[in-house]
PDB file of N, CA and C in Angstrom:
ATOM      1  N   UNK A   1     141.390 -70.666 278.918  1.00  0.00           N
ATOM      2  CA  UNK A   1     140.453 -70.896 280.000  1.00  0.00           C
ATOM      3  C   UNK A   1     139.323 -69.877 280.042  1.00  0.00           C
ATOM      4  N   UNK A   2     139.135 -68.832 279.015  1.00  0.00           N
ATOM      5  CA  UNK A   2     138.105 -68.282 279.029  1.00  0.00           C
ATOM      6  C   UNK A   2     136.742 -68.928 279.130  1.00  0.00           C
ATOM      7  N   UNK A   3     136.414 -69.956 278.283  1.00  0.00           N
ATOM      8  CA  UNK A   3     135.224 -70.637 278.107  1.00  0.00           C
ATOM      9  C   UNK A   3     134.960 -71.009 279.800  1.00  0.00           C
ATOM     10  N   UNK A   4     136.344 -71.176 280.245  1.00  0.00           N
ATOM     11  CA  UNK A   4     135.587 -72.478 282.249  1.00  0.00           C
ATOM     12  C   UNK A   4     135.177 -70.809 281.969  1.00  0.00           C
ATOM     13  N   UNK A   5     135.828 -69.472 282.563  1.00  0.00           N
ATOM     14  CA  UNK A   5     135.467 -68.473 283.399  1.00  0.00           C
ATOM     15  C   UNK A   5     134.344 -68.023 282.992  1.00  0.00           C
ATOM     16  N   UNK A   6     133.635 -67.846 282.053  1.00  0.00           N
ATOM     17  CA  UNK A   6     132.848 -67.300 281.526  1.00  0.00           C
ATOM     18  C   UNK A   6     131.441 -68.711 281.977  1.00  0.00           C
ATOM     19  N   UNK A   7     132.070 -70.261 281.977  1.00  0.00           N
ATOM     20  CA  UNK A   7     130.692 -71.355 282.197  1.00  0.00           C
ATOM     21  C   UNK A   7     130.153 -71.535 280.887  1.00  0.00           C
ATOM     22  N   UNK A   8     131.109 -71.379 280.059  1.00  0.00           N
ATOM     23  CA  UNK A   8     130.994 -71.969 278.697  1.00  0.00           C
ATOM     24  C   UNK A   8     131.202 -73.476 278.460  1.00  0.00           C
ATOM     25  N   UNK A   9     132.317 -73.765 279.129  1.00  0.00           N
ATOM     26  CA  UNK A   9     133.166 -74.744 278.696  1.00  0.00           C
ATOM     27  C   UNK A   9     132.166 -75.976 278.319  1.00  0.00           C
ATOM     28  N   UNK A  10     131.387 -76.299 278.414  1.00  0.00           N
ATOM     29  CA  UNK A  10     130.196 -77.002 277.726  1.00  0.00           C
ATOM     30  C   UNK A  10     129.879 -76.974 276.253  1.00  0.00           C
ATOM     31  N   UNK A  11     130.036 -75.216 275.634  1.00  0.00           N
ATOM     32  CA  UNK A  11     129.613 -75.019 274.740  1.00  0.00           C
ATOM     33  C   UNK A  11     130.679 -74.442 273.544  1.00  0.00           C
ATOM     34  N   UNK A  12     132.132 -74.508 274.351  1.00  0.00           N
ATOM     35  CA  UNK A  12     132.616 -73.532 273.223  1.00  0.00           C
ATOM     36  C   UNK A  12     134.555 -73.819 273.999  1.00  0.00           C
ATOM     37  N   UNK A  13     135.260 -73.275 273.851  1.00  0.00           N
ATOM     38  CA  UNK A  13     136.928 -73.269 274.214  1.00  0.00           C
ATOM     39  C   UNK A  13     137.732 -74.378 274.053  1.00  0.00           C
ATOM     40  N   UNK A  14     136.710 -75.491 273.157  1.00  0.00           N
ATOM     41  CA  UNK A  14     137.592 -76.604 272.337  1.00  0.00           C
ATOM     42  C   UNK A  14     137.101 -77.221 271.390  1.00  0.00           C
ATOM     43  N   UNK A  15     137.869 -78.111 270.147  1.00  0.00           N
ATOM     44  CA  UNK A  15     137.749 -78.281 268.898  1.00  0.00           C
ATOM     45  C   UNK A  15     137.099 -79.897 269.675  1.00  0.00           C
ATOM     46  N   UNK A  16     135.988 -79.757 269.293  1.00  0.00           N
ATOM     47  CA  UNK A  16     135.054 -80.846 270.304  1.00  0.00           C
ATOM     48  C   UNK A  16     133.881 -81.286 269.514  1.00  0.00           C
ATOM     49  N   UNK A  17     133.515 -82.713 269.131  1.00  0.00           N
ATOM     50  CA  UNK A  17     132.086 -83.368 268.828  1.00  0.00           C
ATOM     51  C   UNK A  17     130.808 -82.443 270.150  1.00  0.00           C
ATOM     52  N   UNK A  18     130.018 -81.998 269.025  1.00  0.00           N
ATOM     53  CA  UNK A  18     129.286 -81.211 270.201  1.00  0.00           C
ATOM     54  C   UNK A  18     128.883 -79.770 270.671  1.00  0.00           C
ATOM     55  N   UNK A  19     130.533 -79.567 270.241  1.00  0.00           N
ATOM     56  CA  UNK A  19     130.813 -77.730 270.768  1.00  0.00           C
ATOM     57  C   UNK A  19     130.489 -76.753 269.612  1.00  0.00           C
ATOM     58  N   UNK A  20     130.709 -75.587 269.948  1.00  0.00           N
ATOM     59  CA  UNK A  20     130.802 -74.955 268.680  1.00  0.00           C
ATOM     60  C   UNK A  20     131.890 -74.364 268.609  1.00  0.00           C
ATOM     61  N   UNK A  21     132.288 -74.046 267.172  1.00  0.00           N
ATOM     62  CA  UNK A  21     133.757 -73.592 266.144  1.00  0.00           C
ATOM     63  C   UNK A  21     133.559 -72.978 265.462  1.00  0.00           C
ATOM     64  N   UNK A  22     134.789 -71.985 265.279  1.00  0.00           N
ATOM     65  CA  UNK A  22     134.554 -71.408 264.328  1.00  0.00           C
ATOM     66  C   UNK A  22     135.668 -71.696 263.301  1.00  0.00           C
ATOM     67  N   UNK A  23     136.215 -72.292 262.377  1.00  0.00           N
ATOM     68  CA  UNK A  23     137.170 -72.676 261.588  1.00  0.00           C
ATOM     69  C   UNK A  23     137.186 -72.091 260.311  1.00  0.00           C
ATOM     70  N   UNK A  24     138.700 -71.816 259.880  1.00  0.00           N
ATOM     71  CA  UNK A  24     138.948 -71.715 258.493  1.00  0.00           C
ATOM     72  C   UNK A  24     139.765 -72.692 257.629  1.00  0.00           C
ATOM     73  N   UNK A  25     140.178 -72.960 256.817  1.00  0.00           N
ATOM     74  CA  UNK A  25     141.108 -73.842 256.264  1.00  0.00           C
ATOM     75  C   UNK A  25     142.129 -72.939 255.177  1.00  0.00           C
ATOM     76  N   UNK A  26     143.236 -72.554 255.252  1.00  0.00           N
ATOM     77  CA  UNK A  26     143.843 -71.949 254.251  1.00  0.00           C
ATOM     78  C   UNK A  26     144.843 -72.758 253.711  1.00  0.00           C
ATOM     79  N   UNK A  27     144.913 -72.580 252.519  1.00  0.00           N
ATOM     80  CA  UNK A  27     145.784 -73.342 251.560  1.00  0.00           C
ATOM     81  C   UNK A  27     147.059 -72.516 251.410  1.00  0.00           C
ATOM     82  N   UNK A  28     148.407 -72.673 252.312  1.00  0.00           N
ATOM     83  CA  UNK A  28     149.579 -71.940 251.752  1.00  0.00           C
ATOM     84  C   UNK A  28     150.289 -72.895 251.086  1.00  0.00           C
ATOM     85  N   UNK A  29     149.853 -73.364 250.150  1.00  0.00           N
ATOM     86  CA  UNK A  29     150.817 -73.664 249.297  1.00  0.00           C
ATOM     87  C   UNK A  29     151.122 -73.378 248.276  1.00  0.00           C
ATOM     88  N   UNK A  30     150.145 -72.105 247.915  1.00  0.00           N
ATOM     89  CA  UNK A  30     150.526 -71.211 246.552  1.00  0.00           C
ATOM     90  C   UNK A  30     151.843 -70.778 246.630  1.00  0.00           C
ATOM     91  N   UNK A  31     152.082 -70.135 245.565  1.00  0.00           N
ATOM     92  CA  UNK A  31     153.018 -69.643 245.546  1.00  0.00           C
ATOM     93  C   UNK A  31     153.279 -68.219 245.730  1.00  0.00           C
ATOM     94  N   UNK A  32     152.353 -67.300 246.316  1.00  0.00           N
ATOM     95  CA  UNK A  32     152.543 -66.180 246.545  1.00  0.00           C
ATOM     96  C   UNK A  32     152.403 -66.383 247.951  1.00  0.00           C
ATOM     97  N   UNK A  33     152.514 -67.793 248.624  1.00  0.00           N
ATOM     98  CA  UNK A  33     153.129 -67.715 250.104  1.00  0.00           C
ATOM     99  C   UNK A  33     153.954 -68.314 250.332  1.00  0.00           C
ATOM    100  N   UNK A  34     155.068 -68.527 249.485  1.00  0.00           N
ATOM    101  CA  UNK A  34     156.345 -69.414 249.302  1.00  0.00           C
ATOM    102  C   UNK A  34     157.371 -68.293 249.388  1.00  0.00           C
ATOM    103  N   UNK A  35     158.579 -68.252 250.181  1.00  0.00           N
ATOM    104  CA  UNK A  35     158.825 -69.638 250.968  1.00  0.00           C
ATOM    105  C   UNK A  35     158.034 -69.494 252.542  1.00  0.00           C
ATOM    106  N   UNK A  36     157.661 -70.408 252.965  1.00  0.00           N
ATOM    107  CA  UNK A  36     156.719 -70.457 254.360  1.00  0.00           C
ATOM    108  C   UNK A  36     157.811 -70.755 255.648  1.00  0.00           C
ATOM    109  N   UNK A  37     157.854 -69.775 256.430  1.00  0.00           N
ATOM    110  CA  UNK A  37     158.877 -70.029 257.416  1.00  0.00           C
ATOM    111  C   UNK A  37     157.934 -69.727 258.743  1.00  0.00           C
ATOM    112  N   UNK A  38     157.101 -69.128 258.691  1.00  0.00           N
ATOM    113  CA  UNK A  38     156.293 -68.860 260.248  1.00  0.00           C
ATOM    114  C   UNK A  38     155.177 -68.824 259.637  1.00  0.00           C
ATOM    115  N   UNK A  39     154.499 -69.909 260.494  1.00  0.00           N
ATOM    116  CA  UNK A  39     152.738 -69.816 259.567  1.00  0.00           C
ATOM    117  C   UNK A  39     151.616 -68.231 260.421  1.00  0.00           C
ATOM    118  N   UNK A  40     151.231 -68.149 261.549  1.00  0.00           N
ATOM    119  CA  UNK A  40     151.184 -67.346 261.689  1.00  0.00           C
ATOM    120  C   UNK A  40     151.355 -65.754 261.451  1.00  0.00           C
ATOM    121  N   UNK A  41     152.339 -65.565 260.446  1.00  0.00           N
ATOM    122  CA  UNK A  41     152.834 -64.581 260.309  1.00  0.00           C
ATOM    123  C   UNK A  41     152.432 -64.801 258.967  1.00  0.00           C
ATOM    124  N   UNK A  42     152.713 -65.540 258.021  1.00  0.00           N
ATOM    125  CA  UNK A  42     152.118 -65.993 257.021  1.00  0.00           C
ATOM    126  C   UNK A  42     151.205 -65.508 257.066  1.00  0.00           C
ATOM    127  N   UNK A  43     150.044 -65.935 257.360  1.00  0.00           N
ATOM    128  CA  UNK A  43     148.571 -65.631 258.135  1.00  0.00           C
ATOM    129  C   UNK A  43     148.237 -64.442 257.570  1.00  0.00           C
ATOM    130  N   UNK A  44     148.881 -63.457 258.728  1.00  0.00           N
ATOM    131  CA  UNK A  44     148.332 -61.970 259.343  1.00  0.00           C
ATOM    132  C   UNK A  44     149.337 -61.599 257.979  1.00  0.00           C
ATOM    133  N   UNK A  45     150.148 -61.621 257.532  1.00  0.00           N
ATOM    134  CA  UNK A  45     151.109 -60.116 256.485  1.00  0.00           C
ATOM    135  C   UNK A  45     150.988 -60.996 255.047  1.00  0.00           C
ATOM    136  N   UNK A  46     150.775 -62.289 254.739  1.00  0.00           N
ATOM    137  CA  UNK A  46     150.916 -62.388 253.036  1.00  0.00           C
ATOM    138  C   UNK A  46     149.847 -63.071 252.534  1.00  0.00           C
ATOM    139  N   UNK A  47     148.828 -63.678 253.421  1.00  0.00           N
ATOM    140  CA  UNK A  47     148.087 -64.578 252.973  1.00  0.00           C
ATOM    141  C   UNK A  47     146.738 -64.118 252.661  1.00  0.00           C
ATOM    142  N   UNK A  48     145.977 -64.271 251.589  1.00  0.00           N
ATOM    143  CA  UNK A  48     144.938 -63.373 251.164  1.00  0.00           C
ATOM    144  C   UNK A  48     143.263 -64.170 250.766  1.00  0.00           C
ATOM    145  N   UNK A  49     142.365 -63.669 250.549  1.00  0.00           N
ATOM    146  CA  UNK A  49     141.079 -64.340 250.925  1.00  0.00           C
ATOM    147  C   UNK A  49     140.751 -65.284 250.150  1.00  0.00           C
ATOM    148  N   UNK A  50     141.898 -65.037 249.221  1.00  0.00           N
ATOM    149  CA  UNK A  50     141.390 -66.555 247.877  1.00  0.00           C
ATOM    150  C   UNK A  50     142.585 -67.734 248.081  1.00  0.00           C
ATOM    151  N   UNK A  51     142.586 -67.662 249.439  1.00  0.00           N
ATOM    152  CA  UNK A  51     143.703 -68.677 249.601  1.00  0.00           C
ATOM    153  C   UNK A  51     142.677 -69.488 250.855  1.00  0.00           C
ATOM    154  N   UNK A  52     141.921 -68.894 251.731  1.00  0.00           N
ATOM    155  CA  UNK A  52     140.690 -69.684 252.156  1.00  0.00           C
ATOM    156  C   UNK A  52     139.706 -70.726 251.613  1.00  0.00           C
ATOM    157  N   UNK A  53     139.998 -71.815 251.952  1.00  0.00           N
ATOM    158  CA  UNK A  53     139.545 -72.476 250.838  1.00  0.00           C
ATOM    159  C   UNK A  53     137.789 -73.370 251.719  1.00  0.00           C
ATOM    160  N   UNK A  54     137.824 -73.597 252.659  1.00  0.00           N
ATOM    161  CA  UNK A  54     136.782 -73.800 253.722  1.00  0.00           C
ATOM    162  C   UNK A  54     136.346 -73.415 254.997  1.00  0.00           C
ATOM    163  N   UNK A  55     135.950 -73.130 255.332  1.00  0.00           N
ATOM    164  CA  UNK A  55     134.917 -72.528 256.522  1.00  0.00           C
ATOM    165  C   UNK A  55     133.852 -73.138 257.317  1.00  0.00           C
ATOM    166  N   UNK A  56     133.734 -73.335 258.932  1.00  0.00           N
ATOM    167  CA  UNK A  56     132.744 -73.461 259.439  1.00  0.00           C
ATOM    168  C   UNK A  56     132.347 -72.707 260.526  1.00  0.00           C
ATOM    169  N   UNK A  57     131.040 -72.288 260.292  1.00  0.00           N
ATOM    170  CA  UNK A  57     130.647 -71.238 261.479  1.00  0.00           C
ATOM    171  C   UNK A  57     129.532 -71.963 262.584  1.00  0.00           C
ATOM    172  N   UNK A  58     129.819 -71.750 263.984  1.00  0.00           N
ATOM    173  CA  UNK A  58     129.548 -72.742 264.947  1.00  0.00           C
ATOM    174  C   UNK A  58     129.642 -74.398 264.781  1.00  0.00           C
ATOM    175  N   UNK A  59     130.179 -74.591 264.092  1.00  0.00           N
ATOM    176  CA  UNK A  59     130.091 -76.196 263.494  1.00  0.00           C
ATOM    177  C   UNK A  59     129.920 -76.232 262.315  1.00  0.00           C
ATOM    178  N   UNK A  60     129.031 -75.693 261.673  1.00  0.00           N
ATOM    179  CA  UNK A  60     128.516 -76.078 260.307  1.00  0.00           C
ATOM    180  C   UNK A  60     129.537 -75.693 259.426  1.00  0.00           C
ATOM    181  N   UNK A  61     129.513 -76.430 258.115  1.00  0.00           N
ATOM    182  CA  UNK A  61     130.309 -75.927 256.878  1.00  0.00           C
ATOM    183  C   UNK A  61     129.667 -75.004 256.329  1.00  0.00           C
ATOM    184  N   UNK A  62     130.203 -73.751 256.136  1.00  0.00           N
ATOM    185  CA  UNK A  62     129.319 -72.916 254.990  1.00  0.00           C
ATOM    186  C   UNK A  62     130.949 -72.649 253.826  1.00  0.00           C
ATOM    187  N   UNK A  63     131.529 -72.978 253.944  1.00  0.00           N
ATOM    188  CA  UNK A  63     132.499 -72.782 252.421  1.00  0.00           C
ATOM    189  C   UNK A  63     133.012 -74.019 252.124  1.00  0.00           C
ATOM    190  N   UNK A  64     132.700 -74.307 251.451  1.00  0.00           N
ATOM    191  CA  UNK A  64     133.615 -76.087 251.286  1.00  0.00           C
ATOM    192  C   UNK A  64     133.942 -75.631 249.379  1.00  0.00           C
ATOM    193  N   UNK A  65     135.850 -76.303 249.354  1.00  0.00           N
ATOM    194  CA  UNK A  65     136.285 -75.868 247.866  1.00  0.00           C
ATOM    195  C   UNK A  65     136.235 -74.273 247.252  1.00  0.00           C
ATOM    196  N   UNK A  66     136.291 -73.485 248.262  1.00  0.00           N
ATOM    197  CA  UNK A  66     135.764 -71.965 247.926  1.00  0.00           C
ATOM    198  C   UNK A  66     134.645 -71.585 247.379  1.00  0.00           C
ATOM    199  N   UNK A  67     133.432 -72.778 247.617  1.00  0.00           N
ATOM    200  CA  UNK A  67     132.399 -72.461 246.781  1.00  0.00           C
ATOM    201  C   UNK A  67     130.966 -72.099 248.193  1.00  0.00           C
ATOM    202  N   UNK A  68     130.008 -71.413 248.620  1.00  0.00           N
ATOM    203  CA  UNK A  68     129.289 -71.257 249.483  1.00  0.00           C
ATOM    204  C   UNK A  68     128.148 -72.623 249.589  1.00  0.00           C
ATOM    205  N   UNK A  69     127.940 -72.774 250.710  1.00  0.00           N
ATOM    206  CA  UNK A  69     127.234 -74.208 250.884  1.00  0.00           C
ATOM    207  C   UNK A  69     126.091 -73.374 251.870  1.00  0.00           C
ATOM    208  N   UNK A  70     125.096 -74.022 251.835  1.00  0.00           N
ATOM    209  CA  UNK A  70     123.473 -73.438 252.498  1.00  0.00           C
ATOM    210  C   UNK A  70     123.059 -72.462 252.422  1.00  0.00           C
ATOM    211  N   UNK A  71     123.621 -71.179 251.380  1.00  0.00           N
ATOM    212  CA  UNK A  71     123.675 -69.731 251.220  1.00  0.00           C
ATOM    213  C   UNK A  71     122.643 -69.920 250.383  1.00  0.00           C
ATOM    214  N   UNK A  72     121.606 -68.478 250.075  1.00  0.00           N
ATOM    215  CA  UNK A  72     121.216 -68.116 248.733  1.00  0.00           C
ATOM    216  C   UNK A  72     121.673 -66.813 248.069  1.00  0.00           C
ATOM    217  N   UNK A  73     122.548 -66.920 247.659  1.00  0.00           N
ATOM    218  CA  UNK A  73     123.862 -66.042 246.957  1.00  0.00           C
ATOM    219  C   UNK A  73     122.455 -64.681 246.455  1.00  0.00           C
ATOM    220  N   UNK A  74     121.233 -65.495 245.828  1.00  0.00           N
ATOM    221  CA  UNK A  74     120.535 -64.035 245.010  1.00  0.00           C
ATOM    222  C   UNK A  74     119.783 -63.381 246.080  1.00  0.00           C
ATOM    223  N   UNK A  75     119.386 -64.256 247.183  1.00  0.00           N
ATOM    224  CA  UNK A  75     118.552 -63.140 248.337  1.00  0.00           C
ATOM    225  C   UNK A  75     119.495 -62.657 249.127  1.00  0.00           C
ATOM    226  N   UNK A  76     120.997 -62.636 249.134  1.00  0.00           N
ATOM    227  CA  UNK A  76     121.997 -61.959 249.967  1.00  0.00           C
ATOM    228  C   UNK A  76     121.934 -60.867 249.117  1.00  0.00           C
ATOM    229  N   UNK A  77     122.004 -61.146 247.482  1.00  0.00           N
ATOM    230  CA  UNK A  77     122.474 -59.826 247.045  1.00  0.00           C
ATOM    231  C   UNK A  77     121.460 -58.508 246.646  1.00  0.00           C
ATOM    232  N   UNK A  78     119.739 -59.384 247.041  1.00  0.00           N
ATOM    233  CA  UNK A  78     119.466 -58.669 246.573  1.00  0.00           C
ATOM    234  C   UNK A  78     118.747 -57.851 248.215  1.00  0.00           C
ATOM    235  N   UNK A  79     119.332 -58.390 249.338  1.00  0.00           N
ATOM    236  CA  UNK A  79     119.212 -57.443 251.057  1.00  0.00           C
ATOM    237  C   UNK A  79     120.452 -56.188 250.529  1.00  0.00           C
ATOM    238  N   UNK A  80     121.820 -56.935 250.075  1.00  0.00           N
ATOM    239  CA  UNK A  80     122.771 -55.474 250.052  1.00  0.00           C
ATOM    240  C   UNK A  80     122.206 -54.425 249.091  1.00  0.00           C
ATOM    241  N   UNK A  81     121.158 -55.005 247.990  1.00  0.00           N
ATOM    242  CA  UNK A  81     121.036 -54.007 247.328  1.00  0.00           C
ATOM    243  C   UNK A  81     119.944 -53.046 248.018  1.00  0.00           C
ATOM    244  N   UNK A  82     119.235 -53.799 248.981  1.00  0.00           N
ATOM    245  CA  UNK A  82     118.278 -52.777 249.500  1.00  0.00           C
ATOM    246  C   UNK A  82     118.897 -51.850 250.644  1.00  0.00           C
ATOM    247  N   UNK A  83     119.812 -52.374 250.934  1.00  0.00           N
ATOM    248  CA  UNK A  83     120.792 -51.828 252.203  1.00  0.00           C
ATOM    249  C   UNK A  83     121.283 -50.297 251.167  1.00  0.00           C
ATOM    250  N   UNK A  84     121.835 -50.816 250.281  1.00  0.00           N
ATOM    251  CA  UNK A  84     122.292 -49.637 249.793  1.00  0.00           C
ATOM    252  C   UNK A  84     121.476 -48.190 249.589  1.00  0.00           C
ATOM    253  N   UNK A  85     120.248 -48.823 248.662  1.00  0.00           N
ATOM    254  CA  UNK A  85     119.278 -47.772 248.393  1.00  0.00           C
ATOM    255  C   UNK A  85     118.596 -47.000 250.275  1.00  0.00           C
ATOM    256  N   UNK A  86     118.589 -47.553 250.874  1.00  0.00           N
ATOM    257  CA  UNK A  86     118.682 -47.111 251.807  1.00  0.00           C
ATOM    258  C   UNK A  86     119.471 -45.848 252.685  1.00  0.00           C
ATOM    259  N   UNK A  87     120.794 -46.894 252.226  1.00  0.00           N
ATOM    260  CA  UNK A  87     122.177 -45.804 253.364  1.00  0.00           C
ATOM    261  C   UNK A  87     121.765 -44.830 252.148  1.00  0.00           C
ATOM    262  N   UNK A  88     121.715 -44.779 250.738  1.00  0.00           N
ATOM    263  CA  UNK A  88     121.783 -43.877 249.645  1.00  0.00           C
ATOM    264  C   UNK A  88     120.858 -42.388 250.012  1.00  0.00           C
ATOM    265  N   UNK A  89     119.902 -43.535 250.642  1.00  0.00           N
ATOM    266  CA  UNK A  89     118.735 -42.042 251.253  1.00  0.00           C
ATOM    267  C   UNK A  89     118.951 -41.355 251.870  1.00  0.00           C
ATOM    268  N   UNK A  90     120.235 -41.616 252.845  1.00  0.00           N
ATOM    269  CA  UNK A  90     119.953 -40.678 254.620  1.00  0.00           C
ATOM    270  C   UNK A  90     121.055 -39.697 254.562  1.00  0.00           C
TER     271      UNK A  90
END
């Protein structure tokens, strides 16, 4: 009930046509999360970032198949590289 208290609930505190989400999709069915007895726990202590297999942030898909969707992978990398030369300076 955060979303009513806050006067969200319009915009956000359910998986809703409309709202916004934030979703992941993880695949435990590898085998370095076998055997699966509590998914949650699963989750948080064995399950690791290449087991994420899709993503949407406020609605939109940005990971679909583990591959990045609406990104430009070379102008991300080339802001961290200026980020770096930066922090490198101070």
């Amino acid at each position: 009930n955060a979303a009513r208290a806050m006067g969200l609930e319009d915009k956000v505190g359910s998986i809703e046509v409309g709202k916004q989400a934030d979703l992941a999709a993880v695949r435990l069915s590898d085998l370095e999360t076998q055997p699966l007895f509590h998914v949650a726990s699963q989750l948080v202590y064995a399950t690791g970032r290449h087991q994420v297999t899709d993503v949407w942030i406020a609605g939109r898909r940005k990971l679909a198949g583990r591959q990045l969707v609406d990104m430009d992978v070379e102008a991300i990398l080339a802001r961290t590289r200026q980020w770096r030369e930066r922090i490198a300076a101070v």
